[in-house]
C-alpha atoms as a PDB file:
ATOM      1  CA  UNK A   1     -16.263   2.730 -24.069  1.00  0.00           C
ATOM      2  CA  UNK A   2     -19.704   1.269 -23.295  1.00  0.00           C
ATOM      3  CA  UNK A   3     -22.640   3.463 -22.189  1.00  0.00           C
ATOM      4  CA  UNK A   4     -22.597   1.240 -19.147  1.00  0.00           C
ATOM      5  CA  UNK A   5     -19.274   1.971 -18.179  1.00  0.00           C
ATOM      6  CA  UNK A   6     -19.635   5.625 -19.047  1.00  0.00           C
ATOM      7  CA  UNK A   7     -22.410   6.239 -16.525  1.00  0.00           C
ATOM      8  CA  UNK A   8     -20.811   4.390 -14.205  1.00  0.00           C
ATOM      9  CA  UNK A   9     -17.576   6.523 -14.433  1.00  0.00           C
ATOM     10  CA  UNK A  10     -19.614   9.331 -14.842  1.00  0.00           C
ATOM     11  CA  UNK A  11     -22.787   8.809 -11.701  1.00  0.00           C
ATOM     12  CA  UNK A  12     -20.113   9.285  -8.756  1.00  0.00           C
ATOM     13  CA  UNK A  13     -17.703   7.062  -6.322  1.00  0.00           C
ATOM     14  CA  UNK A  14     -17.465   3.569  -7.310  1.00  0.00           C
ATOM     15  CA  UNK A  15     -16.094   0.360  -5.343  1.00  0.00           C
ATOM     16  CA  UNK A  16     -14.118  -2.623  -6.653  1.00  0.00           C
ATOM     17  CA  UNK A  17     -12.505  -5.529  -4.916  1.00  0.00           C
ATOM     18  CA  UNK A  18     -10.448  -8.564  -5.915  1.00  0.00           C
ATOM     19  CA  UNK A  19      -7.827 -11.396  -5.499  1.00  0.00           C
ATOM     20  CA  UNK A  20      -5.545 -12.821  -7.328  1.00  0.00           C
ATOM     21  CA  UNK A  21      -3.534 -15.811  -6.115  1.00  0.00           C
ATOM     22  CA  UNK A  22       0.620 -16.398  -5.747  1.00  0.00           C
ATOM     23  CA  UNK A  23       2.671 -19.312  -6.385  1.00  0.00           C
ATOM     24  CA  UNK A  24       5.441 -21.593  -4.773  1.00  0.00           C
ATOM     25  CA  UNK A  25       8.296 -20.610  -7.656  1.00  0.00           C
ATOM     26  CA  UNK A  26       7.635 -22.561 -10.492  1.00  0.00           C
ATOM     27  CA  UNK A  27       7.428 -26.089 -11.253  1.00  0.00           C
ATOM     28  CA  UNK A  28       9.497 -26.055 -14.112  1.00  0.00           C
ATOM     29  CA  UNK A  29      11.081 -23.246 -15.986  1.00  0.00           C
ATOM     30  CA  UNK A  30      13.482 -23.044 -18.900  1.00  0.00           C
ATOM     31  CA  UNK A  31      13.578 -22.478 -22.442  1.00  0.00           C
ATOM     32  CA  UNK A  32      12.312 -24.179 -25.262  1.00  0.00           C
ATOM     33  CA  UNK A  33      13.693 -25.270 -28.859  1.00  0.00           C
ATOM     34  CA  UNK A  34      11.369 -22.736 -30.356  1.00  0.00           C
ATOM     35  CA  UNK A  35      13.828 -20.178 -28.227  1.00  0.00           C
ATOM     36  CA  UNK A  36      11.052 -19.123 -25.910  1.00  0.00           C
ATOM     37  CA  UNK A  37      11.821 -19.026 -22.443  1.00  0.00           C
ATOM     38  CA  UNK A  38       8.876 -20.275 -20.166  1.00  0.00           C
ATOM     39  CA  UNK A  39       7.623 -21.287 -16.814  1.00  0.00           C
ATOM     40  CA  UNK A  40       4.956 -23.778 -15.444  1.00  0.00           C
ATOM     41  CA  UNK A  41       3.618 -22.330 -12.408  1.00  0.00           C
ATOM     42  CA  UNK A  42       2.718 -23.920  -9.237  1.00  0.00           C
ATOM     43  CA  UNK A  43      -0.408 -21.853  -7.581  1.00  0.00           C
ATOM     44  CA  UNK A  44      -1.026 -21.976  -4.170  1.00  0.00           C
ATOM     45  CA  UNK A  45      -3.793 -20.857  -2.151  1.00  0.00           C
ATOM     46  CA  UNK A  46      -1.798 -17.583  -0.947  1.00  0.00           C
ATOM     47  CA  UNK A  47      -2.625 -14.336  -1.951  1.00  0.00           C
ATOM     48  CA  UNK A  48      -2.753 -10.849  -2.981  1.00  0.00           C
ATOM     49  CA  UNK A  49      -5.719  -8.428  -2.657  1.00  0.00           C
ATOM     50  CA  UNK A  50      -6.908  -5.216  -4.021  1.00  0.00           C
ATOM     51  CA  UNK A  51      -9.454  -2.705  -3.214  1.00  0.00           C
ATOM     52  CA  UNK A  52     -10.218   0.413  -5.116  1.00  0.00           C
ATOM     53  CA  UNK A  53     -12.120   3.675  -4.378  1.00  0.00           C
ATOM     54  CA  UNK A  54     -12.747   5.651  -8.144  1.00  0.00           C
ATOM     55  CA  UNK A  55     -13.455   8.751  -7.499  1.00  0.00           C
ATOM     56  CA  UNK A  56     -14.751  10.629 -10.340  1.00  0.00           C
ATOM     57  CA  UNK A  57     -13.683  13.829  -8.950  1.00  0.00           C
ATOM     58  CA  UNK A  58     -10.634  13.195  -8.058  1.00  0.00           C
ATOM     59  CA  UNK A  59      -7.433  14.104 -10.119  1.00  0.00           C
ATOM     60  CA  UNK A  60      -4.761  11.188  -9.041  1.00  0.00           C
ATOM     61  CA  UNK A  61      -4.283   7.796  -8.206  1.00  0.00           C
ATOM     62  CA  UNK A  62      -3.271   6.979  -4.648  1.00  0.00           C
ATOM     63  CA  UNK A  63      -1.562   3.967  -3.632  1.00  0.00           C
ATOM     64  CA  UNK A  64      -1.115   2.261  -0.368  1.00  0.00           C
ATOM     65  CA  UNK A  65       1.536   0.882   0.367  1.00  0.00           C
ATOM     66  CA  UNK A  66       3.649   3.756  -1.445  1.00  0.00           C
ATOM     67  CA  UNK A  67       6.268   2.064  -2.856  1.00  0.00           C
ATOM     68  CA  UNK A  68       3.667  -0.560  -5.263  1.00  0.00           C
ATOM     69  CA  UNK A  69       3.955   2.196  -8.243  1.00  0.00           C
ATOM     70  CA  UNK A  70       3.602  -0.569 -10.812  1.00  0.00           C
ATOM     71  CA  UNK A  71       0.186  -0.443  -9.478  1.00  0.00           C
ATOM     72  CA  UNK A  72      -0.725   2.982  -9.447  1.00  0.00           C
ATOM     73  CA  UNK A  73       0.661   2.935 -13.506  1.00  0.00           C
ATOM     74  CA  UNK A  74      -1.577   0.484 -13.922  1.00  0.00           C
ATOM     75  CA  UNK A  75      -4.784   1.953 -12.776  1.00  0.00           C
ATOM     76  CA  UNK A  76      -4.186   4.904 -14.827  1.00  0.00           C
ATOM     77  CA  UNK A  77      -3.541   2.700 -17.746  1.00  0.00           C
ATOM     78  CA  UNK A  78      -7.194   0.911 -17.558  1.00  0.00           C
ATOM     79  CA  UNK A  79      -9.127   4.370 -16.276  1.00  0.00           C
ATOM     80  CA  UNK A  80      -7.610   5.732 -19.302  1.00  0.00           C
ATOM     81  CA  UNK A  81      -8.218   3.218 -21.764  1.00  0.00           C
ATOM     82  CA  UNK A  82     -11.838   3.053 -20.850  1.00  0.00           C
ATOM     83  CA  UNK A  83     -12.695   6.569 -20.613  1.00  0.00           C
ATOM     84  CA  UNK A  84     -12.817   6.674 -17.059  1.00  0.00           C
ATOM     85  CA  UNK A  85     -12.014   9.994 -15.889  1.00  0.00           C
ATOM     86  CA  UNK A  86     -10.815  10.273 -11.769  1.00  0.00           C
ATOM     87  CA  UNK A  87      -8.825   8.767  -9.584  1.00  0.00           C
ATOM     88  CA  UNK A  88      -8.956   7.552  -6.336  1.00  0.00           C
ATOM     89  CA  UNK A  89      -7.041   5.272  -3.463  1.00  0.00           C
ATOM     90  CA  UNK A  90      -5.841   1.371  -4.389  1.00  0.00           C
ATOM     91  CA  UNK A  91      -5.340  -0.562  -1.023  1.00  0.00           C
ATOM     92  CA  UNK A  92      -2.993  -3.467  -1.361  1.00  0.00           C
ATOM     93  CA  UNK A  93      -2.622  -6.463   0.708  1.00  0.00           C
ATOM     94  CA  UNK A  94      -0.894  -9.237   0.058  1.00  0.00           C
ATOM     95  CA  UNK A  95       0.050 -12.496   1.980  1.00  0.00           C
ATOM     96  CA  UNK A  96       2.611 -12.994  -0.411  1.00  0.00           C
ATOM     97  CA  UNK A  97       6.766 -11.676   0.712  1.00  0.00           C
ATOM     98  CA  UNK A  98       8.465  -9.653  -2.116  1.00  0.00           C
ATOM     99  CA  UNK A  99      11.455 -10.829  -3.633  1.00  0.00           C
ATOM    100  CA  UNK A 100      11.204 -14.271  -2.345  1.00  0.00           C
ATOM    101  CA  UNK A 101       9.500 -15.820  -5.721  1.00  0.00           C
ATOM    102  CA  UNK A 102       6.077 -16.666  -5.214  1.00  0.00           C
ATOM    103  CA  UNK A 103       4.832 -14.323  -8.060  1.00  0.00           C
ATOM    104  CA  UNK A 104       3.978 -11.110  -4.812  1.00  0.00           C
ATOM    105  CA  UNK A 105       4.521  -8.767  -7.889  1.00  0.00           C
ATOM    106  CA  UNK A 106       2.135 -10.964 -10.777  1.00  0.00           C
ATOM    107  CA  UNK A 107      -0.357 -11.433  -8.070  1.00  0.00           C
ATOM    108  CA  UNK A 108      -0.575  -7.483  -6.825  1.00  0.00           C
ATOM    109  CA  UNK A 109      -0.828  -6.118 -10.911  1.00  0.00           C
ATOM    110  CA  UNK A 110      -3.883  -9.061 -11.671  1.00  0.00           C
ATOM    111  CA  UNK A 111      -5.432  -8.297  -8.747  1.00  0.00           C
ATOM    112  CA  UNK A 112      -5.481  -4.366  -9.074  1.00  0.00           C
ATOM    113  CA  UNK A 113      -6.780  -5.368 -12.977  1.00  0.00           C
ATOM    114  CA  UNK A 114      -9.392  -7.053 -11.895  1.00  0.00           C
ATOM    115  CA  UNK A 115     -10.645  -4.133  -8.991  1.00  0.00           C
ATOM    116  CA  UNK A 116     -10.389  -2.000 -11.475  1.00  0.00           C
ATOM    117  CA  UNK A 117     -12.712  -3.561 -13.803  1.00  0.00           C
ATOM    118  CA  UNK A 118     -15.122  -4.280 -11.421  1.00  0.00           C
ATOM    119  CA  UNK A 119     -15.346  -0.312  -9.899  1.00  0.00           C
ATOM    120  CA  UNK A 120     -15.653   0.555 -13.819  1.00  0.00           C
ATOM    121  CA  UNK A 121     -18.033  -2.154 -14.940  1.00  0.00           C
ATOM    122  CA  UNK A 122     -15.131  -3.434 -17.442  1.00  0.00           C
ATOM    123  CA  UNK A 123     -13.846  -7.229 -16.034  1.00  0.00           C
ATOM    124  CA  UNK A 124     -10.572  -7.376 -18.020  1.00  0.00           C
ATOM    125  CA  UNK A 125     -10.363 -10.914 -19.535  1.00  0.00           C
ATOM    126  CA  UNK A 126      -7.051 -12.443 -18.746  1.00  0.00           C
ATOM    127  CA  UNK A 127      -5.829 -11.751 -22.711  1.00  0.00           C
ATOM    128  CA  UNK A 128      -6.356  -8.138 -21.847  1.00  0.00           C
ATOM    129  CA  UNK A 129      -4.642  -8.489 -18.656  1.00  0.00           C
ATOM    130  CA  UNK A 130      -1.288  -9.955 -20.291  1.00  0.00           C
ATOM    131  CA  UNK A 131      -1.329  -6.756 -22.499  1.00  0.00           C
ATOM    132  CA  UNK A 132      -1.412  -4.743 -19.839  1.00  0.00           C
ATOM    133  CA  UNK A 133       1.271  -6.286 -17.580  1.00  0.00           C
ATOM    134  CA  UNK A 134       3.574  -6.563 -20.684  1.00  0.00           C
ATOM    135  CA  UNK A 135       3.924  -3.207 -20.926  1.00  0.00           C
ATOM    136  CA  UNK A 136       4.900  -3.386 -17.026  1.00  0.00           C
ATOM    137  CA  UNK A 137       7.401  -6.043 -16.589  1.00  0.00           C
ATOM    138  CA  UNK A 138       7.863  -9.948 -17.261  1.00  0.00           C
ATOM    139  CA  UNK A 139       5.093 -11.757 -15.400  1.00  0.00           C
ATOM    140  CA  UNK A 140       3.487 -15.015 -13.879  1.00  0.00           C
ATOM    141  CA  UNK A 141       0.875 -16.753 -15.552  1.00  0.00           C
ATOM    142  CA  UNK A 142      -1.194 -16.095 -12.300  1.00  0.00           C
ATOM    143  CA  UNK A 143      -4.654 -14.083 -14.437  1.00  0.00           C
ATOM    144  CA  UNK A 144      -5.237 -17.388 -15.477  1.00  0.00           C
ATOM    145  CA  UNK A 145      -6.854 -20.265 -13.384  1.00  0.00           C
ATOM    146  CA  UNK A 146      -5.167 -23.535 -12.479  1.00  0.00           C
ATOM    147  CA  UNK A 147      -1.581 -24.105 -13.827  1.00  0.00           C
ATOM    148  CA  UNK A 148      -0.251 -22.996 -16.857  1.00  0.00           C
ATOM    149  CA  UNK A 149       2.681 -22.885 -19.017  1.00  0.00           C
ATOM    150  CA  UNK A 150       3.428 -19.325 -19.788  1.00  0.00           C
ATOM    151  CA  UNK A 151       6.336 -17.389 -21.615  1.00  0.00           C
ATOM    152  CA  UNK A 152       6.989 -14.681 -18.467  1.00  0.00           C
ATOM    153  CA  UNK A 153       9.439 -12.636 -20.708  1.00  0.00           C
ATOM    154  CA  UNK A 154       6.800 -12.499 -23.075  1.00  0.00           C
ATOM    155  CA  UNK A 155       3.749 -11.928 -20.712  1.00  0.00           C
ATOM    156  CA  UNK A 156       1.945 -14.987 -23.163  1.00  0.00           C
ATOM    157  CA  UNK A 157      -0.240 -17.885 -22.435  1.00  0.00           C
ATOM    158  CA  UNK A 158       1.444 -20.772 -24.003  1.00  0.00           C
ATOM    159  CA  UNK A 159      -0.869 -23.835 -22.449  1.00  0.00           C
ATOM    160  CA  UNK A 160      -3.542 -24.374 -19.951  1.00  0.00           C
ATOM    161  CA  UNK A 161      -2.648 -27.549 -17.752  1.00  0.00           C
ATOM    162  CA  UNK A 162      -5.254 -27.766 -15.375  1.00  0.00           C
ATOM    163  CA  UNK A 163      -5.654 -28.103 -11.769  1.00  0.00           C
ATOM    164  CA  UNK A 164      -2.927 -29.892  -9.451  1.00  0.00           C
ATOM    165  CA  UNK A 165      -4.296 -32.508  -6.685  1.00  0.00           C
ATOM    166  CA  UNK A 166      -4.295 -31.832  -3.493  1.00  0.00           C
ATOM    167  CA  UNK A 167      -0.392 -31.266  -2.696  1.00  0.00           C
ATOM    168  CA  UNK A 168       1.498 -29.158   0.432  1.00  0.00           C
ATOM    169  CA  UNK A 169       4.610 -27.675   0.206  1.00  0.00           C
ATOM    170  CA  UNK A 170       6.599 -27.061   3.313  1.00  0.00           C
ATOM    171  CA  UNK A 171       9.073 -23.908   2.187  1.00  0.00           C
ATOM    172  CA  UNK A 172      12.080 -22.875   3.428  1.00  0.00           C
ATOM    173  CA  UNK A 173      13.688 -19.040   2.694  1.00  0.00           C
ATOM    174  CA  UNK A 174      17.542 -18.790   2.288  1.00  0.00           C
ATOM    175  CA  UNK A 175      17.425 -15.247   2.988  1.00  0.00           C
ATOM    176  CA  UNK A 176      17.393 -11.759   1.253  1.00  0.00           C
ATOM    177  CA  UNK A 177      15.127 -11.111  -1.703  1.00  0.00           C
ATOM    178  CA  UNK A 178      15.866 -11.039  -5.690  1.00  0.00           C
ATOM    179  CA  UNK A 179      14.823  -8.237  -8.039  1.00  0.00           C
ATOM    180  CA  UNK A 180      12.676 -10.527 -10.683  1.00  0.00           C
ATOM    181  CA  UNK A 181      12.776  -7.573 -13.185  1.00  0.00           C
ATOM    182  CA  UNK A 182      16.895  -7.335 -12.990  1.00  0.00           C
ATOM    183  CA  UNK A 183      17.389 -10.829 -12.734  1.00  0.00           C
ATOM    184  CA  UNK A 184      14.922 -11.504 -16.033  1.00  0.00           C
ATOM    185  CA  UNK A 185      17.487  -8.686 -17.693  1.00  0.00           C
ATOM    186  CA  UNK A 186      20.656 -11.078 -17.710  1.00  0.00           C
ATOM    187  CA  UNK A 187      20.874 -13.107 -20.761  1.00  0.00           C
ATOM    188  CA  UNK A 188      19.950 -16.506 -20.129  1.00  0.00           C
ATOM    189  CA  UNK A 189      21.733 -19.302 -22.172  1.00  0.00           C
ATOM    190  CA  UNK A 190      20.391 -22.242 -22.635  1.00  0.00           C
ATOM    191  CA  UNK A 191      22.252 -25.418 -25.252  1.00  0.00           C
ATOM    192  CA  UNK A 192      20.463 -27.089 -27.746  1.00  0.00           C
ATOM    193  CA  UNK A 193      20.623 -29.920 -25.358  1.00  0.00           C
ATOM    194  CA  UNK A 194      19.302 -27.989 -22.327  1.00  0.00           C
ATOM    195  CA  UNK A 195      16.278 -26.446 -24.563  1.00  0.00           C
ATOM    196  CA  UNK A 196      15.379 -30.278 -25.487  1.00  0.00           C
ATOM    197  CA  UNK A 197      15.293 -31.069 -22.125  1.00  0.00           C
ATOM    198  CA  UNK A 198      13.051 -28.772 -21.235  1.00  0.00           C
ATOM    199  CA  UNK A 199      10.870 -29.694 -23.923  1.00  0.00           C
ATOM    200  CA  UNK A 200      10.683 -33.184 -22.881  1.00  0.00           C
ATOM    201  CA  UNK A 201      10.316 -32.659 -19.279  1.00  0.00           C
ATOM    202  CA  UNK A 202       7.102 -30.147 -20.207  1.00  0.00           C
ATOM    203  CA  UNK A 203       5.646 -32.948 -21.899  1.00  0.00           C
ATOM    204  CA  UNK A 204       6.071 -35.343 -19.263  1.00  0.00           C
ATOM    205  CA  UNK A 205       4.715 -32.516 -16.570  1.00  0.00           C
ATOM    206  CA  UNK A 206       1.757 -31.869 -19.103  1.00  0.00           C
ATOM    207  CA  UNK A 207       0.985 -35.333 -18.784  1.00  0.00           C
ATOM    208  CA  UNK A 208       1.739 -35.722 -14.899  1.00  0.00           C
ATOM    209  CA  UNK A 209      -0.780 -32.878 -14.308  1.00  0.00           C
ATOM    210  CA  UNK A 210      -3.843 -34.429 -16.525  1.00  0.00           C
ATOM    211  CA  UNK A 211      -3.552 -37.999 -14.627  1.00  0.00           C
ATOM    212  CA  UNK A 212      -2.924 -36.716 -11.198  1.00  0.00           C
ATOM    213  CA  UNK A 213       0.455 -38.475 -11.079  1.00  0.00           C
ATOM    214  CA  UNK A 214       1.804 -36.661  -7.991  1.00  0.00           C
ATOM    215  CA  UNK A 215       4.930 -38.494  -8.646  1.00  0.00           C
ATOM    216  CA  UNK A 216       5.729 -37.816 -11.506  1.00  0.00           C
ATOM    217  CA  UNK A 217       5.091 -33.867 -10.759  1.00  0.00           C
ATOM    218  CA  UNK A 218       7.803 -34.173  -8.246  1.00  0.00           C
ATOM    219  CA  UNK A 219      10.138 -35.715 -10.459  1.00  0.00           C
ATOM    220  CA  UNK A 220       9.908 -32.819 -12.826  1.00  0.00           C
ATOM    221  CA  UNK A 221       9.655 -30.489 -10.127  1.00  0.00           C
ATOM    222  CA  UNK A 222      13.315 -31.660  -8.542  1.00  0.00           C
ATOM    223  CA  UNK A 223      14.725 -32.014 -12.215  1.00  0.00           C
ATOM    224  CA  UNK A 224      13.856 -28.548 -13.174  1.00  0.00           C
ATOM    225  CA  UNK A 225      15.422 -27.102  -9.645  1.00  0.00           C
ATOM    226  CA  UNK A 226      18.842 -29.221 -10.054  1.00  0.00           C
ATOM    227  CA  UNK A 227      19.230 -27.532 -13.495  1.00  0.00           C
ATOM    228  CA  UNK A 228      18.245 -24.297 -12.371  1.00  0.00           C
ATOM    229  CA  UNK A 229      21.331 -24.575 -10.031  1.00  0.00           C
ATOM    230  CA  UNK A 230      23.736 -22.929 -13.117  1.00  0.00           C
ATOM    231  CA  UNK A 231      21.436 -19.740 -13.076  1.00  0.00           C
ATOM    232  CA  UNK A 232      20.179 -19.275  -9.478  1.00  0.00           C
ATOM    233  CA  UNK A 233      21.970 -21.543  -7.124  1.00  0.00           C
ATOM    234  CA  UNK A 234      20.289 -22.157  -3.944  1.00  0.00           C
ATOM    235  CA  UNK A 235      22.616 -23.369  -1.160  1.00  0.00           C
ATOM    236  CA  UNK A 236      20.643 -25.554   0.467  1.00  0.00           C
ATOM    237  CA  UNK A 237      19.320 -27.572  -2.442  1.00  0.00           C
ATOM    238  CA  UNK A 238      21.075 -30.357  -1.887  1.00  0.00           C
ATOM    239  CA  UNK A 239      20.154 -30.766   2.036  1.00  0.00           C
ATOM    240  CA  UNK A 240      16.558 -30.027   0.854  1.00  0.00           C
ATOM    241  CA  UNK A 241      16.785 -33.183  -1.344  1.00  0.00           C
ATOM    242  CA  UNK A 242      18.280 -35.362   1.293  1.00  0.00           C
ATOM    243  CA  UNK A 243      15.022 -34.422   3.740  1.00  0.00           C
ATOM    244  CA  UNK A 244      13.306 -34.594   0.655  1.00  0.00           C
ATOM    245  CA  UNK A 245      14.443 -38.503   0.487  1.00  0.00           C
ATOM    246  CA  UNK A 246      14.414 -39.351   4.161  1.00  0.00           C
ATOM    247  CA  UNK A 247      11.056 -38.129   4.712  1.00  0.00           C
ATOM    248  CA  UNK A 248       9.409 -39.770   1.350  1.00  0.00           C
ATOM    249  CA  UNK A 249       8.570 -36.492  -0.220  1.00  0.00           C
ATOM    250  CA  UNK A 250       7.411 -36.211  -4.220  1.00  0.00           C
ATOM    251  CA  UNK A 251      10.080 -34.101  -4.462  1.00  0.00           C
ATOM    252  CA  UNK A 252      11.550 -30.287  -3.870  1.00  0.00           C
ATOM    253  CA  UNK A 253      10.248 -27.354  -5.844  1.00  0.00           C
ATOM    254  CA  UNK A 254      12.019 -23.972  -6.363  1.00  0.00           C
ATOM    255  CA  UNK A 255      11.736 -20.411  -7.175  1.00  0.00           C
ATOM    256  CA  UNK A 256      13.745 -20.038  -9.940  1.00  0.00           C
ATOM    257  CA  UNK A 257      14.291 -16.895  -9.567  1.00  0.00           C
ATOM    258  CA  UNK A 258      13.471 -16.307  -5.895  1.00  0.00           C
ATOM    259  CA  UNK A 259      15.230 -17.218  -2.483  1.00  0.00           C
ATOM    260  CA  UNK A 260      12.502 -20.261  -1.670  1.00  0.00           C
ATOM    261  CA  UNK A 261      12.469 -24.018  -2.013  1.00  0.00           C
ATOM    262  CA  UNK A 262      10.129 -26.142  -0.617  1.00  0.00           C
ATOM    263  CA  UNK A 263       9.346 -30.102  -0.646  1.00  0.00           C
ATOM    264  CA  UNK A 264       6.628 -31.419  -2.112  1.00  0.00           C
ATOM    265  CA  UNK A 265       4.117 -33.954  -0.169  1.00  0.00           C
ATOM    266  CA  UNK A 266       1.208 -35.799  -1.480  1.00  0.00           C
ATOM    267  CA  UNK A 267      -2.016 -35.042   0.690  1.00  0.00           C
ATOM    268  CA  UNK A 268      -4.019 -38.564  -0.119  1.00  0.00           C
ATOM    269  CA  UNK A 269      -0.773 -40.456   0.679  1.00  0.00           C
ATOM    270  CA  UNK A 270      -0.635 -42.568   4.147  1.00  0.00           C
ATOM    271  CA  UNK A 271       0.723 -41.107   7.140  1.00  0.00           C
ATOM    272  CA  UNK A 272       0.739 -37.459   5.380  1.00  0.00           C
ATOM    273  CA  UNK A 273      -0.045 -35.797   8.481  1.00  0.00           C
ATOM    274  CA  UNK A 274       3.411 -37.485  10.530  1.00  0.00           C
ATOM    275  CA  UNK A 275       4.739 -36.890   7.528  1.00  0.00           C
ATOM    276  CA  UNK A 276       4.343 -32.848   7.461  1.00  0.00           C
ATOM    277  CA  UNK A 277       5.585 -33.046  10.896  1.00  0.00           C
ATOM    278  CA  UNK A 278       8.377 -34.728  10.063  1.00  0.00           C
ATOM    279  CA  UNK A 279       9.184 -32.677   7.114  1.00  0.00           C
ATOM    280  CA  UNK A 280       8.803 -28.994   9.215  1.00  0.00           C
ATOM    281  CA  UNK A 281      10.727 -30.230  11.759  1.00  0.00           C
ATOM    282  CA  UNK A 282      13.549 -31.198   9.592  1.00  0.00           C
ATOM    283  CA  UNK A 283      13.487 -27.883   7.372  1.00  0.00           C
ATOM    284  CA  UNK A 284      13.633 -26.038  10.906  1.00  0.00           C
ATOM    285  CA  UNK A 285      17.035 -27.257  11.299  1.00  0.00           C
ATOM    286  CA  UNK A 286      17.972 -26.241   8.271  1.00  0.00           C
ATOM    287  CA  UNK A 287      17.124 -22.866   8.022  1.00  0.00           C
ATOM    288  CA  UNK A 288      14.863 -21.517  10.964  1.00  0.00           C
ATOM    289  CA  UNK A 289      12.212 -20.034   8.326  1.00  0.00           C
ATOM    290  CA  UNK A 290       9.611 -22.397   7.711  1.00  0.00           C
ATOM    291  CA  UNK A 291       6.311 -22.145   6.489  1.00  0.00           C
ATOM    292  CA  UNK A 292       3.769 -24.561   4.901  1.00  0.00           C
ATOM    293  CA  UNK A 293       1.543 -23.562   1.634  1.00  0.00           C
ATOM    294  CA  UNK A 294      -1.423 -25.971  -0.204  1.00  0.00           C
ATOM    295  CA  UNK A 295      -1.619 -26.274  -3.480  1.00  0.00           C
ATOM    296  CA  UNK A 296      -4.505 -23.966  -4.890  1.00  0.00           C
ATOM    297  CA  UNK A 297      -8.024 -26.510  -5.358  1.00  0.00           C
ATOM    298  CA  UNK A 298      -9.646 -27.227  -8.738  1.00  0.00           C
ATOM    299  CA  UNK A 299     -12.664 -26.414  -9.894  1.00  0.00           C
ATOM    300  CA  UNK A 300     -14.620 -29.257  -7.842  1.00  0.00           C
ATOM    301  CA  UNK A 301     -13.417 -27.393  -4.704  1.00  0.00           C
ATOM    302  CA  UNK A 302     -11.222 -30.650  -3.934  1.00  0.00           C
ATOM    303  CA  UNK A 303      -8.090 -28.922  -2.150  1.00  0.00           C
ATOM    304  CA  UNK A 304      -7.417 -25.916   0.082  1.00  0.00           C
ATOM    305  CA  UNK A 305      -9.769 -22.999   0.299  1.00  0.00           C
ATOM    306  CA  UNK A 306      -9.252 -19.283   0.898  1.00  0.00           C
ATOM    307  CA  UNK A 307     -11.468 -17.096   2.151  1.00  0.00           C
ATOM    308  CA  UNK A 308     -10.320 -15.184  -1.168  1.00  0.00           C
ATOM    309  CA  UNK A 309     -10.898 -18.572  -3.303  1.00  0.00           C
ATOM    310  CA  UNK A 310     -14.156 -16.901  -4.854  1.00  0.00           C
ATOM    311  CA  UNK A 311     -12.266 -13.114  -5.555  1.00  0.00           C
ATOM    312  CA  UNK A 312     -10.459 -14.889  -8.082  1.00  0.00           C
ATOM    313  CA  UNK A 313     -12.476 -14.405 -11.081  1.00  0.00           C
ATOM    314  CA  UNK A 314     -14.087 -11.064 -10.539  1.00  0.00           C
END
């Protein structure tokens, strides 16, 4: 513990605030022939907040709402680790659903990390923020800017991507919500043919994502949600690709372990906005719950911005 962070435990109440973003499922998840499972996620400028009151005096950690105890585990995890002796109240507030796959859980646990580094004076970097959450549960890649591929089960960075172009995503939710933590307890299997698959399709998503090729992100995108049909079928896949078609989408896009899919659309492509029209109007049918989310913007600010867009990095 630094002297720094000791009188700043030590002086009285302290305030820290952060954000940490969600994401629309994953663009591609599987396993690999190495026999780790990963993901690639797909951020989006949605997101989860955290504010924390450390009170030195105090003798427990308070959590609102109730029910996020993963939270309140891991405040006392960090306040221990660094010496900090107190407590205090964690306020949570998230724009991300639970259970639905867009990484609500990942989001709330990086963004209570980071609040608690700043009312301590001890920013966790995002290698000390996968140690943490490992000890938690299996996690999105979301402590870590831009897209990434990530092994969840292991709570490991496997590859920095970079940043997606401007992209929207107009979701639809099938209903109900899916325990990530029980679902990512069922023993996944995966051929040798399957795992090779994966590998390729990673490579050709690694390479998508460097030359802007929105394309050929939705072609892995839809590839990876077909396959992912054997492990969490989603009923409406197939009508999703058919709008998907009809409405000249990049492709659909699916939490793989969630109850969400959503269609991909290229921003700088003619006739986008008739296009998103289009596109709602057609997932209305199908479902009823609609919603639109923009892919989160690079570091040049090119993209959608949140009011929580600079959070992100405390």
């Amino acid at each position: 513990m630094t002297e720094t962070m000791f009188h700043r435990a030590e002086l009285g109440e302290a305030y820290g605030s952060a954000a940490a973003f969600g994401t629309f499922g994953e663009l591609l998840q599987g396993a690999l022939p190495d026999g780790d499972d990963f993901l690639v996620t797909m951020p989006i400028a949605r997101w989860s907040r955290a504010r924390l009151l450390f009170d030195p005096r105090a003798h427990a950690v308070h959590v609102r709402p109730a029910h996020k105890s993963k939270a309140r585990w891991l405040v006392e995890a960090m306040l221990r680790h660094h010496g900090a002796r107190g407590g205090g109240v964690l306020l949570l507030d998230s724009d991300l659903p639970e259970g639905k796959g867009l990484a609500s859980s990942s989001a709330d646990l990086v963004a209570t990390a980071r609040a608690v580094g700043q009312a301590i004076g001890a920013a966790p970097a995002p290698a000390e923020i996968e140690a943490l959450l490992r000890l938690i549960e299996p996690t999105d890649g979301v402590m870590y800017h831009g897209v990434v591929a990530f092994h969840h089960r292991q709570v490991r960075l496997r590859a920095e991507l970079g940043h997606l172009p401007p992209m929207t995503v107009v979701g639809v939710d099938e209903g109900g919500e899916i325990d990530t933590l029980s679902f990512n307890k069922v023993p996944k299997v995966f051929s040798t043919q399957h795992r090779r698959t994966y590998q390729r399709l990673l490579a050709a998503l690694t390479a998508a994502i460097r030359a802007e090729d929105v394309a050929a992100i939705g072609e892995v995108a839809t590839r990876s949600a077909v396959m992912n049909q054997r492990l969490c079928p989603k009923r409406t896949l197939d009508r999703m690709l058919d709008i998907c078609r009809q409405v000249g989408g990049l492709g659909v896009v699916a939490a793989h372990s969630g109850t969400a899919l959503g269609i991909l659309l290229a921003d700088r492509q003619p006739g986008h906005d008739e296009r998103l029209r289009r596109t709602r109007r057609m997932c209305a049918a199908l479902t009823g719950t609609v919603w639109v989310d923009h892919s989160l913007p690079g570091p040049d600010g090119t993209g959608y911005l949140s009011r929580d867009s600079a959070a992100i990095g405390r």
